[in-house]
Structure formats: C-alpha cells, structure tokens
PDB file of N, CA and C in Angstrom:
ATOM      1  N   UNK A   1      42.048 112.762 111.851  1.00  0.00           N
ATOM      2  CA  UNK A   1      43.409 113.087 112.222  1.00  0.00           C
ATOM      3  C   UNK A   1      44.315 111.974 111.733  1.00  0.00           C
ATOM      4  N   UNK A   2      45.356 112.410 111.220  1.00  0.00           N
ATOM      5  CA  UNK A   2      46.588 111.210 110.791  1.00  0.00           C
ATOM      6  C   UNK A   2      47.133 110.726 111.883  1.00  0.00           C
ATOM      7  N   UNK A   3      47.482 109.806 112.209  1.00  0.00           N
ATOM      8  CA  UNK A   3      48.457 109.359 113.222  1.00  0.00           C
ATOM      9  C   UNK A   3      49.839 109.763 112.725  1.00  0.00           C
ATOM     10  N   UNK A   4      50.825 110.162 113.339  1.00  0.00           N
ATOM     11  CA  UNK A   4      52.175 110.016 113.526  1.00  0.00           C
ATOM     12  C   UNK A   4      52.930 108.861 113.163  1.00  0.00           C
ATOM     13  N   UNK A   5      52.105 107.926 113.848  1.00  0.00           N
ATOM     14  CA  UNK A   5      53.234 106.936 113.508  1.00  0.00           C
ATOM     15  C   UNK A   5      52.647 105.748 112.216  1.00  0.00           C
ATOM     16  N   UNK A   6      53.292 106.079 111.475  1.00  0.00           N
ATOM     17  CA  UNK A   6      53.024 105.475 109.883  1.00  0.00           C
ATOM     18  C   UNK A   6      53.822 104.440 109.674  1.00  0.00           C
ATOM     19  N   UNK A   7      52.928 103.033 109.271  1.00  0.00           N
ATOM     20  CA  UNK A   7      53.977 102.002 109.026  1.00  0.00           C
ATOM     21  C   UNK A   7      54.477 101.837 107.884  1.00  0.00           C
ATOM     22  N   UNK A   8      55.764 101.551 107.348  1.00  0.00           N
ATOM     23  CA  UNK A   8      56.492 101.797 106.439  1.00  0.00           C
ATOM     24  C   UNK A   8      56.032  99.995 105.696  1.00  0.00           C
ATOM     25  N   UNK A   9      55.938 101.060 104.507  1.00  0.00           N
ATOM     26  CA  UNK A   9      55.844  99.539 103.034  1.00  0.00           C
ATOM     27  C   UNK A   9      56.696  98.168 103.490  1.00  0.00           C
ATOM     28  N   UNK A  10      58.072  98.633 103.637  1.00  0.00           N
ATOM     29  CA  UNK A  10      58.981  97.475 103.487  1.00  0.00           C
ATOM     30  C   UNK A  10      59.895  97.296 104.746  1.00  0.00           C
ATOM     31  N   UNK A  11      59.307  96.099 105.582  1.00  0.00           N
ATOM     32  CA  UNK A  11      60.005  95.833 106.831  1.00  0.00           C
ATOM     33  C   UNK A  11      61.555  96.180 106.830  1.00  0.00           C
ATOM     34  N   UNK A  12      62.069  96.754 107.952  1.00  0.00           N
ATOM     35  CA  UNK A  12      63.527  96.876 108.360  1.00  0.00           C
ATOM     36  C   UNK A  12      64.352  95.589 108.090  1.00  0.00           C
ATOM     37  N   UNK A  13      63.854  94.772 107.835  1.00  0.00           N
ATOM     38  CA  UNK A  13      64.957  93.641 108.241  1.00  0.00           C
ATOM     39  C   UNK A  13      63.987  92.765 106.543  1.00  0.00           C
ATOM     40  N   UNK A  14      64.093  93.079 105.755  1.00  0.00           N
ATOM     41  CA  UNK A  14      62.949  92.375 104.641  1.00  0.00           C
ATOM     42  C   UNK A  14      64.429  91.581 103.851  1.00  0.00           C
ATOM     43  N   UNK A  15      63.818  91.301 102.785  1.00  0.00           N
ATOM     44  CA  UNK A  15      64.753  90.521 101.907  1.00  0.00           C
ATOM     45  C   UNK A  15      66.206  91.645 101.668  1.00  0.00           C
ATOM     46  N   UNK A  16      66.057  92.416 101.374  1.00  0.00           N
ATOM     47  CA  UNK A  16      66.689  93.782 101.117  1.00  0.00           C
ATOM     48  C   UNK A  16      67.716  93.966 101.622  1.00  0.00           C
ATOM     49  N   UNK A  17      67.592  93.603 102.949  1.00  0.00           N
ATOM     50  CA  UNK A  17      68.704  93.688 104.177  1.00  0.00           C
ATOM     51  C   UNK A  17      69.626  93.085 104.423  1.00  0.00           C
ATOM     52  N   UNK A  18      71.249  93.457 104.832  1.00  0.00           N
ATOM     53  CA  UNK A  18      71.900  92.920 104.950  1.00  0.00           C
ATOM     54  C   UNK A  18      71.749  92.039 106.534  1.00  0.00           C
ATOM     55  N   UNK A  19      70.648  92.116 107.004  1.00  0.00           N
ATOM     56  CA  UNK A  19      71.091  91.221 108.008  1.00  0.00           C
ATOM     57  C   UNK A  19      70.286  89.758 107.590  1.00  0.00           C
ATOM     58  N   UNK A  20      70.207  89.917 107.132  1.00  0.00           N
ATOM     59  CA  UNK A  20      69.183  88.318 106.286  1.00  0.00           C
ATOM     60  C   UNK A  20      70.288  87.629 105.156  1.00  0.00           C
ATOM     61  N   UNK A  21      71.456  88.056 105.236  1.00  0.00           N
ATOM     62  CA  UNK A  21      72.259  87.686 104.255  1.00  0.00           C
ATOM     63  C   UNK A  21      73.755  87.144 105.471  1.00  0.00           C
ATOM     64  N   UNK A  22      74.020  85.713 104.644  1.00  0.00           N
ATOM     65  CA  UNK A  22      75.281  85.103 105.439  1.00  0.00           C
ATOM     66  C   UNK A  22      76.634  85.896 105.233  1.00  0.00           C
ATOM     67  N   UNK A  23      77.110  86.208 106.609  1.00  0.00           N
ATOM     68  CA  UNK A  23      78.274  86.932 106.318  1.00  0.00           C
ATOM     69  C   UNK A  23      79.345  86.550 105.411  1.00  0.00           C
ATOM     70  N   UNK A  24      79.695  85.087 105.100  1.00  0.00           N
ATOM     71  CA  UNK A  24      80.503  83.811 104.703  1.00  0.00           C
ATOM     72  C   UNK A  24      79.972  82.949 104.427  1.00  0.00           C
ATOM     73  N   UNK A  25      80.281  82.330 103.226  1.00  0.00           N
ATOM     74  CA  UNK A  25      79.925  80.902 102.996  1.00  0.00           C
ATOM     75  C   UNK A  25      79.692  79.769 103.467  1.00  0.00           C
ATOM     76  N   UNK A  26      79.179  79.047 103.745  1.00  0.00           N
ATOM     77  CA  UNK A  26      79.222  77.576 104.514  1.00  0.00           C
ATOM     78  C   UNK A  26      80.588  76.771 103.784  1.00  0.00           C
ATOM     79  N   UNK A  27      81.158  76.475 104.696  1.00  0.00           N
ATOM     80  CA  UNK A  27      82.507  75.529 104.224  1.00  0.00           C
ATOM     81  C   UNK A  27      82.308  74.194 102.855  1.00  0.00           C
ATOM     82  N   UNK A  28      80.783  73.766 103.107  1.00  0.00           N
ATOM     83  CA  UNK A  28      80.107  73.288 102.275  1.00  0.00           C
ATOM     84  C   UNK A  28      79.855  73.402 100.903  1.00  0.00           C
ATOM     85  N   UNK A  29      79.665  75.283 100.972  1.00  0.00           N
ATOM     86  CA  UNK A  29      79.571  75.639  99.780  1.00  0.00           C
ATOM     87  C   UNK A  29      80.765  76.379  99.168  1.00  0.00           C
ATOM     88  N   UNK A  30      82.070  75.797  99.444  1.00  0.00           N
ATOM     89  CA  UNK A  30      83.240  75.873  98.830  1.00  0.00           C
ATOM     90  C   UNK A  30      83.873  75.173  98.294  1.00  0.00           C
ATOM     91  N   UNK A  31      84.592  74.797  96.915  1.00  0.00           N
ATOM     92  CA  UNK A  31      85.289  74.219  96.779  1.00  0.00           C
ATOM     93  C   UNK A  31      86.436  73.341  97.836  1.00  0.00           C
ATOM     94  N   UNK A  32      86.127  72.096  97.717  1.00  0.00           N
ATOM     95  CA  UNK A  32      87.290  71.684  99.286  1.00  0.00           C
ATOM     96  C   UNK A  32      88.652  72.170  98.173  1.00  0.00           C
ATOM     97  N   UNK A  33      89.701  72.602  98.958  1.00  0.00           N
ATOM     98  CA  UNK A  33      90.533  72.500  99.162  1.00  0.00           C
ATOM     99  C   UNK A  33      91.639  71.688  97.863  1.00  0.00           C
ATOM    100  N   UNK A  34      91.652  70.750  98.109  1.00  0.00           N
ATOM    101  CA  UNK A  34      92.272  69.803  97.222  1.00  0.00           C
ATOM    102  C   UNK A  34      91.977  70.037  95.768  1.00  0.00           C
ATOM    103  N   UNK A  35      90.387  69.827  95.922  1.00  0.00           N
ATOM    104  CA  UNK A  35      90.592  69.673  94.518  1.00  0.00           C
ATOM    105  C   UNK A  35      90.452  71.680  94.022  1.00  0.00           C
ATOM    106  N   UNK A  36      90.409  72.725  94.665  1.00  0.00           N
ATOM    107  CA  UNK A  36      90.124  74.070  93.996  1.00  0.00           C
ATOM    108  C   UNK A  36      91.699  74.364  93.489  1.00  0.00           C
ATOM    109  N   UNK A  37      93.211  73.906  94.354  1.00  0.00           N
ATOM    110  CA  UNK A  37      94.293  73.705  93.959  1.00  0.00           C
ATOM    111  C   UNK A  37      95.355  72.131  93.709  1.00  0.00           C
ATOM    112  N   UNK A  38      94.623  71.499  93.709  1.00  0.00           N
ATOM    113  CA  UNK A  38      95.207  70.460  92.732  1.00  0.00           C
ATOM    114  C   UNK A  38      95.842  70.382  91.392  1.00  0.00           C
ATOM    115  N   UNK A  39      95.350  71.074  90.829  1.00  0.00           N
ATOM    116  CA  UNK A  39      96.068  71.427  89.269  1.00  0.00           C
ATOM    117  C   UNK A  39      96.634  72.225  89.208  1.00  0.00           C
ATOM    118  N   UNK A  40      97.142  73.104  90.328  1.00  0.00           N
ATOM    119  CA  UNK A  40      98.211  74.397  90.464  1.00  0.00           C
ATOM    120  C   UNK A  40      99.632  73.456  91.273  1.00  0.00           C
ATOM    121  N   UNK A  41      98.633  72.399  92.214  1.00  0.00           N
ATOM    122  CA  UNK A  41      99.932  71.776  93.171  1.00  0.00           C
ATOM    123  C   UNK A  41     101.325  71.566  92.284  1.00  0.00           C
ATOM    124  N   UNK A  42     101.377  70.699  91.347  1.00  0.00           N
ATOM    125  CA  UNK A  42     102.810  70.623  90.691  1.00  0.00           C
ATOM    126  C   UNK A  42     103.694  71.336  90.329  1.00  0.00           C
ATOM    127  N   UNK A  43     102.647  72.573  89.637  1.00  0.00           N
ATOM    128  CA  UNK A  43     103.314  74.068  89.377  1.00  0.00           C
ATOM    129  C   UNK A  43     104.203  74.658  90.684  1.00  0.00           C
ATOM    130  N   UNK A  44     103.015  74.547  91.660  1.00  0.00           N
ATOM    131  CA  UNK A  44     103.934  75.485  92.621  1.00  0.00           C
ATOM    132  C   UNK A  44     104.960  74.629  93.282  1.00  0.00           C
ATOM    133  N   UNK A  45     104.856  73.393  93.946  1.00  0.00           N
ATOM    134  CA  UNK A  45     106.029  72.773  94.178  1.00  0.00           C
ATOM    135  C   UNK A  45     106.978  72.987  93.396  1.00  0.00           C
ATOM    136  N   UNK A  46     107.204  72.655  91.534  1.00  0.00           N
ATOM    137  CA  UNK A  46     108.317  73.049  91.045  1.00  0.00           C
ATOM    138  C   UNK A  46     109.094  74.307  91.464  1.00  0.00           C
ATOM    139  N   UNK A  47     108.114  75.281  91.103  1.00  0.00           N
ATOM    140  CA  UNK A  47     108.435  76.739  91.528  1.00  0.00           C
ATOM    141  C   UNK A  47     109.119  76.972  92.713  1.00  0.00           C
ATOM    142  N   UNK A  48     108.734  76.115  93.845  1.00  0.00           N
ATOM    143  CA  UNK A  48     109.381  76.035  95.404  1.00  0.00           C
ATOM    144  C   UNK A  48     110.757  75.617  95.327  1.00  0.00           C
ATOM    145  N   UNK A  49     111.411  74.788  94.447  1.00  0.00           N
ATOM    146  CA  UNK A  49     112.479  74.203  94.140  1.00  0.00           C
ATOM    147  C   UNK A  49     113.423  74.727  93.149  1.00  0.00           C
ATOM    148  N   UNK A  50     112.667  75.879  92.754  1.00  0.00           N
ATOM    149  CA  UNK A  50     114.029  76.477  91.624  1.00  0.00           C
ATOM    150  C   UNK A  50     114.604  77.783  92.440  1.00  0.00           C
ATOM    151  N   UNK A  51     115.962  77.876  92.109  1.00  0.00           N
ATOM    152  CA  UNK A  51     116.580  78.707  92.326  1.00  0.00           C
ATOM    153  C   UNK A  51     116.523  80.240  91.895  1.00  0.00           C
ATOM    154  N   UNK A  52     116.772  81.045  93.165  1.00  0.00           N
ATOM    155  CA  UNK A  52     116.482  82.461  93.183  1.00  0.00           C
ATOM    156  C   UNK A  52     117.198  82.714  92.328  1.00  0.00           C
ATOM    157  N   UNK A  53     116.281  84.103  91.186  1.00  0.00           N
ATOM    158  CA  UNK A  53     116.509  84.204  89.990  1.00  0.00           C
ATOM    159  C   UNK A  53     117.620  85.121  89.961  1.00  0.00           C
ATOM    160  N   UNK A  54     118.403  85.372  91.384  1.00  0.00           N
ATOM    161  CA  UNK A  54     119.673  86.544  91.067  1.00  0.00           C
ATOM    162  C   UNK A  54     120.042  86.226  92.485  1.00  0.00           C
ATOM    163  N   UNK A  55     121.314  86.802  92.740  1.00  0.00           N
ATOM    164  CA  UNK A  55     122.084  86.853  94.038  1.00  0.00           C
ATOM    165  C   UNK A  55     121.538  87.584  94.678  1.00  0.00           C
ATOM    166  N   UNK A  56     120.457  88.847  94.427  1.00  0.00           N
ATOM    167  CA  UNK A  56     119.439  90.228  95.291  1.00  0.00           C
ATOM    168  C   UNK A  56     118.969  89.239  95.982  1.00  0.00           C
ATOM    169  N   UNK A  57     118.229  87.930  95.548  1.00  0.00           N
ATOM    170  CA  UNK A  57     117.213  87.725  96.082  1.00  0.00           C
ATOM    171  C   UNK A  57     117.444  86.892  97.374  1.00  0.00           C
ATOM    172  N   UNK A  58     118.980  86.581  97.868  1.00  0.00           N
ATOM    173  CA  UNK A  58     119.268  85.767  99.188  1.00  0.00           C
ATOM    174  C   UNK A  58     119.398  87.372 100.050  1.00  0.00           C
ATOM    175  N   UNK A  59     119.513  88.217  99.340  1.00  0.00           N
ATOM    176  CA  UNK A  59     120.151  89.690 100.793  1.00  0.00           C
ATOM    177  C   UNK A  59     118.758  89.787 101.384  1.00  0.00           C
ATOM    178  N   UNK A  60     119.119  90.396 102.880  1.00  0.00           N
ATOM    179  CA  UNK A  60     117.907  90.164 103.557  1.00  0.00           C
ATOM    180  C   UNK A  60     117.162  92.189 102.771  1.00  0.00           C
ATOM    181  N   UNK A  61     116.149  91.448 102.978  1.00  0.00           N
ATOM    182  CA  UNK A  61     115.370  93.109 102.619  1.00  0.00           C
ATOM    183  C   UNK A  61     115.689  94.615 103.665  1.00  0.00           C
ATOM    184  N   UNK A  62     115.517  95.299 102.844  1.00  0.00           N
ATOM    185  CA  UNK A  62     115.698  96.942 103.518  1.00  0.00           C
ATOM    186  C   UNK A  62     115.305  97.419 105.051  1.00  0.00           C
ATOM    187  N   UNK A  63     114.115  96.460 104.789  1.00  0.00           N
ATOM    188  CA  UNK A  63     113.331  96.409 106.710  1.00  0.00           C
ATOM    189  C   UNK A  63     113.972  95.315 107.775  1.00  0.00           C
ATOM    190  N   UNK A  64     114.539  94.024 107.113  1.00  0.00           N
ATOM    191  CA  UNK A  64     114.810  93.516 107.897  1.00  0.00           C
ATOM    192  C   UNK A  64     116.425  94.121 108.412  1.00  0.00           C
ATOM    193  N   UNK A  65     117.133  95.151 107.608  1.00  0.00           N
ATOM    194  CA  UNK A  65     118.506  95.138 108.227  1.00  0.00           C
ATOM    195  C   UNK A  65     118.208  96.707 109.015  1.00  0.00           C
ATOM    196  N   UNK A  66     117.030  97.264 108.517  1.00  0.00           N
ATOM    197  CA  UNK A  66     116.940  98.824 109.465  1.00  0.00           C
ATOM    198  C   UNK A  66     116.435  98.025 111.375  1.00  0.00           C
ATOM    199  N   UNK A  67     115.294  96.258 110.910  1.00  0.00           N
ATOM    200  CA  UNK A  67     115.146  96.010 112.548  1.00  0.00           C
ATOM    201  C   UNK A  67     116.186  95.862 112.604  1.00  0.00           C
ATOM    202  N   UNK A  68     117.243  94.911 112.562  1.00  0.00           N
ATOM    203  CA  UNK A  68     117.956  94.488 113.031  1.00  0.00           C
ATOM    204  C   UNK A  68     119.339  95.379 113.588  1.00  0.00           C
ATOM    205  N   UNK A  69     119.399  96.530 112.598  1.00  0.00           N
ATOM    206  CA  UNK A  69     120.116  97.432 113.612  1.00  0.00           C
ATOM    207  C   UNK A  69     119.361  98.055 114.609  1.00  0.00           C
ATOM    208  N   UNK A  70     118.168  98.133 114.788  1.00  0.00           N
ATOM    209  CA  UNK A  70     117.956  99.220 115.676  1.00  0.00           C
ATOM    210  C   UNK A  70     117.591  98.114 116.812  1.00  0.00           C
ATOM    211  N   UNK A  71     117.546  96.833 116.224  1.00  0.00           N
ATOM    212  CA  UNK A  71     117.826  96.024 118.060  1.00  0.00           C
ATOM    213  C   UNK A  71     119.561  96.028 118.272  1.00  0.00           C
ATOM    214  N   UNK A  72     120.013  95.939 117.649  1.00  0.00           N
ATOM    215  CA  UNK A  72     121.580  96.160 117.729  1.00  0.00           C
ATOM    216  C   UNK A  72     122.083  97.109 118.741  1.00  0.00           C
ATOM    217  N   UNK A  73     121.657  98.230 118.071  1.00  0.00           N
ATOM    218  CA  UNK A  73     121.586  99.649 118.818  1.00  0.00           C
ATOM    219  C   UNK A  73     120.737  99.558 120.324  1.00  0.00           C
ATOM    220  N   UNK A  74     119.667  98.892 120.391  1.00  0.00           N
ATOM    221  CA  UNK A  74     119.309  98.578 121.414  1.00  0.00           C
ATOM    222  C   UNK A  74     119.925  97.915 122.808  1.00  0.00           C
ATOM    223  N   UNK A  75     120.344  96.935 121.879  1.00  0.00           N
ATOM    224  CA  UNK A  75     121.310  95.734 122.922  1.00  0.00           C
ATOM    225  C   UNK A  75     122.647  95.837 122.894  1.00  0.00           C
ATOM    226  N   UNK A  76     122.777  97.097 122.087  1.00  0.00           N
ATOM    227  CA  UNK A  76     124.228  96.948 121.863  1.00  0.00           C
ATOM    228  C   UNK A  76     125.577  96.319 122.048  1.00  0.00           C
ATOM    229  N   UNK A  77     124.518  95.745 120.703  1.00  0.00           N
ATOM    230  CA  UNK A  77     125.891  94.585 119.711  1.00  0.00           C
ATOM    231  C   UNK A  77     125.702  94.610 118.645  1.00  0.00           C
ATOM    232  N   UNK A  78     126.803  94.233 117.657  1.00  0.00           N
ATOM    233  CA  UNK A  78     126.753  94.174 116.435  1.00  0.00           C
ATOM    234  C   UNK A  78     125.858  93.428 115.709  1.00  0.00           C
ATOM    235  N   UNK A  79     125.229  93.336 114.705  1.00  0.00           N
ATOM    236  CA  UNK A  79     124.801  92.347 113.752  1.00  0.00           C
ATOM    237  C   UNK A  79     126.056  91.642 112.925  1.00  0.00           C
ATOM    238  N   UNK A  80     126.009  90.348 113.111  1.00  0.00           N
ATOM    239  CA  UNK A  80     126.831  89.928 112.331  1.00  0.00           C
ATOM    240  C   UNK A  80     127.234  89.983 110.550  1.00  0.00           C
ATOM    241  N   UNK A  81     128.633  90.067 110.131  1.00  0.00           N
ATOM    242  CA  UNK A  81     129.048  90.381 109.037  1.00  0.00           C
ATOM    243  C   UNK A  81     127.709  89.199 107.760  1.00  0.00           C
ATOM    244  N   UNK A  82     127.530  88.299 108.328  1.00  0.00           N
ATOM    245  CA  UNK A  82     127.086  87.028 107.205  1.00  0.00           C
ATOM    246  C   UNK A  82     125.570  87.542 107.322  1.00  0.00           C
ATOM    247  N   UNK A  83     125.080  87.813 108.484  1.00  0.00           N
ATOM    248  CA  UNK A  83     123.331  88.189 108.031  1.00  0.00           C
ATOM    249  C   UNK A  83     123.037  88.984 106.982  1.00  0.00           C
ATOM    250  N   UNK A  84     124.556  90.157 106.899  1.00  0.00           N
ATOM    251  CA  UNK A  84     123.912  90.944 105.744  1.00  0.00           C
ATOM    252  C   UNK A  84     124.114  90.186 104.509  1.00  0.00           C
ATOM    253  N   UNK A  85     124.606  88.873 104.448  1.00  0.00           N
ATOM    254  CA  UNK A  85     124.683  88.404 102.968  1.00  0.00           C
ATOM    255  C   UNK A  85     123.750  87.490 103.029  1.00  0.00           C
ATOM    256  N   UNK A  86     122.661  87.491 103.760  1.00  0.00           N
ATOM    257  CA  UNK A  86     121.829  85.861 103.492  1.00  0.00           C
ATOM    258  C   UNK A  86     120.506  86.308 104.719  1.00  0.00           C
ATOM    259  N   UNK A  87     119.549  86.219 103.955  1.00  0.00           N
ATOM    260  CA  UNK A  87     118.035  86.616 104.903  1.00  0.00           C
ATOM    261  C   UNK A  87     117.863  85.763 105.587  1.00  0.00           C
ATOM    262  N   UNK A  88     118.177  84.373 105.569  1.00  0.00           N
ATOM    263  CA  UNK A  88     117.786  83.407 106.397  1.00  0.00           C
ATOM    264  C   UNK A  88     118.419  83.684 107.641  1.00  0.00           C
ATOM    265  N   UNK A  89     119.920  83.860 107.668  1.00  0.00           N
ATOM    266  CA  UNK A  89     120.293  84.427 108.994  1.00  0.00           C
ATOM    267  C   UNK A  89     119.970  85.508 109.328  1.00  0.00           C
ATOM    268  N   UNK A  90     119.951  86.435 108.546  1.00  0.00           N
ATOM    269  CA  UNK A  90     119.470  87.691 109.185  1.00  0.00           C
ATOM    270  C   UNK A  90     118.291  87.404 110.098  1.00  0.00           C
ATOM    271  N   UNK A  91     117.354  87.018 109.830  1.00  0.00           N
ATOM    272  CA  UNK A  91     116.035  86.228 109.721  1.00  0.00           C
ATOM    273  C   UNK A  91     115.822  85.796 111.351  1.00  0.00           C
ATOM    274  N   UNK A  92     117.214  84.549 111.543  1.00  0.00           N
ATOM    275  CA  UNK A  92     117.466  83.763 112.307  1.00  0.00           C
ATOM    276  C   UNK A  92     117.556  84.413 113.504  1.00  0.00           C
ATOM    277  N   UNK A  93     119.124  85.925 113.249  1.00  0.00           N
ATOM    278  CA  UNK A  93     119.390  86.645 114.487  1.00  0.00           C
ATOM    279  C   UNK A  93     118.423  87.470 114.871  1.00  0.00           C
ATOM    280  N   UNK A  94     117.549  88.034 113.716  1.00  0.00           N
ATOM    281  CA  UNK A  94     116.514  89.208 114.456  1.00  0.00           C
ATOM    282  C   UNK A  94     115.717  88.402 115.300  1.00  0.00           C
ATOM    283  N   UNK A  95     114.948  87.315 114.801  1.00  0.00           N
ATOM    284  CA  UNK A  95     114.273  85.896 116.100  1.00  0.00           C
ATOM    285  C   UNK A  95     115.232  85.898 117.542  1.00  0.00           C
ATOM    286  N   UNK A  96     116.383  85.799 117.611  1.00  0.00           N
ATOM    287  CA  UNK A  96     117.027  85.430 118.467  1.00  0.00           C
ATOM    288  C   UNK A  96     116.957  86.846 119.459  1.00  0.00           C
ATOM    289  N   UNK A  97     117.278  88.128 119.071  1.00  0.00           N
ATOM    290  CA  UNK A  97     117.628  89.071 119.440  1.00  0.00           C
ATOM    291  C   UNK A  97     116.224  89.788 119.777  1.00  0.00           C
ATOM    292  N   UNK A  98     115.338  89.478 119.462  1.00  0.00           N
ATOM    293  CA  UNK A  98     113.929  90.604 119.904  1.00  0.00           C
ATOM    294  C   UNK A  98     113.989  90.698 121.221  1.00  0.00           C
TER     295      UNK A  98
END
C-alpha cells in the first residue's frame, strides 16, 4: 500500500524560498551615504541656489489654491490676495488655517 503522505523532494523553506532571503540590506552593505552622493553634492547645492526658471514657478500649484479655498469656505474667510502670487505664503496660510 502507498502511504498518503509523500515527502516532497525540496523542503518548503529550502534555498528557493523567499523566506531564507533578507528583506533589506544590512546598512553595512550600502554605500554610506557621503560618499554614494558626494560627487552630486556641488551640483545640487548650485541647483538649490538658482533662480526659478519663470514667474509659474513662485504661483502656488492647482491643489494648493483648490485646499486653501475649501478651508476658506470652511472657516469662512478669505484667502489672502498675495498667497495667490507666491506658494510660500500660500503654503504658510494653508499651515496656519487647517
């Protein structure tokens, strides 16, 4: 008579398997930090320091003036005339106003 219960060739959990495998790297086995962007650092600092390539790019975006009216509408009050010319305030009042 055969038995039923038949043991299989290749263990559940064998090399094969994802549970024998590290989800993530060891911090060890990464480039630190410094030196994987060190030779980008100068680039992007410059880049941080030049000026937005058009006047679009100070208006606050499409989402930030639909929140900011609909807390408006909420609290009913206006958004001020200058947020719509500059994201940083816009920015500033939607923080203030949540």
């Amino acid at each position: 008579a055969v038995s039923s219960t038949t043991s299989s060739a290749s263990p559940k959990n064998g090399p094969q398997s994802r549970a024998n495998q590290k989800p993530h790297p060891e911090a060890s086995d990464q480039y630190s930090t410094a030196a994987a962007f060190g030779g980008c650092l100068p680039w992007i600092e410059a880049q941080a320091q030049l000026k937005p390539v058009s006047d679009m790019d100070r208006l606050p975006t499409s989402k930030q003036v639909a929140f900011a009216e609909k807390l408006a509408r909420i609290k009913r009050r206006a958004v001020p005339d200058e947020c719509f010319r500059d994201k940083g305030l816009m920015s500033k009042w939607i923080d203030g106003n949540k």
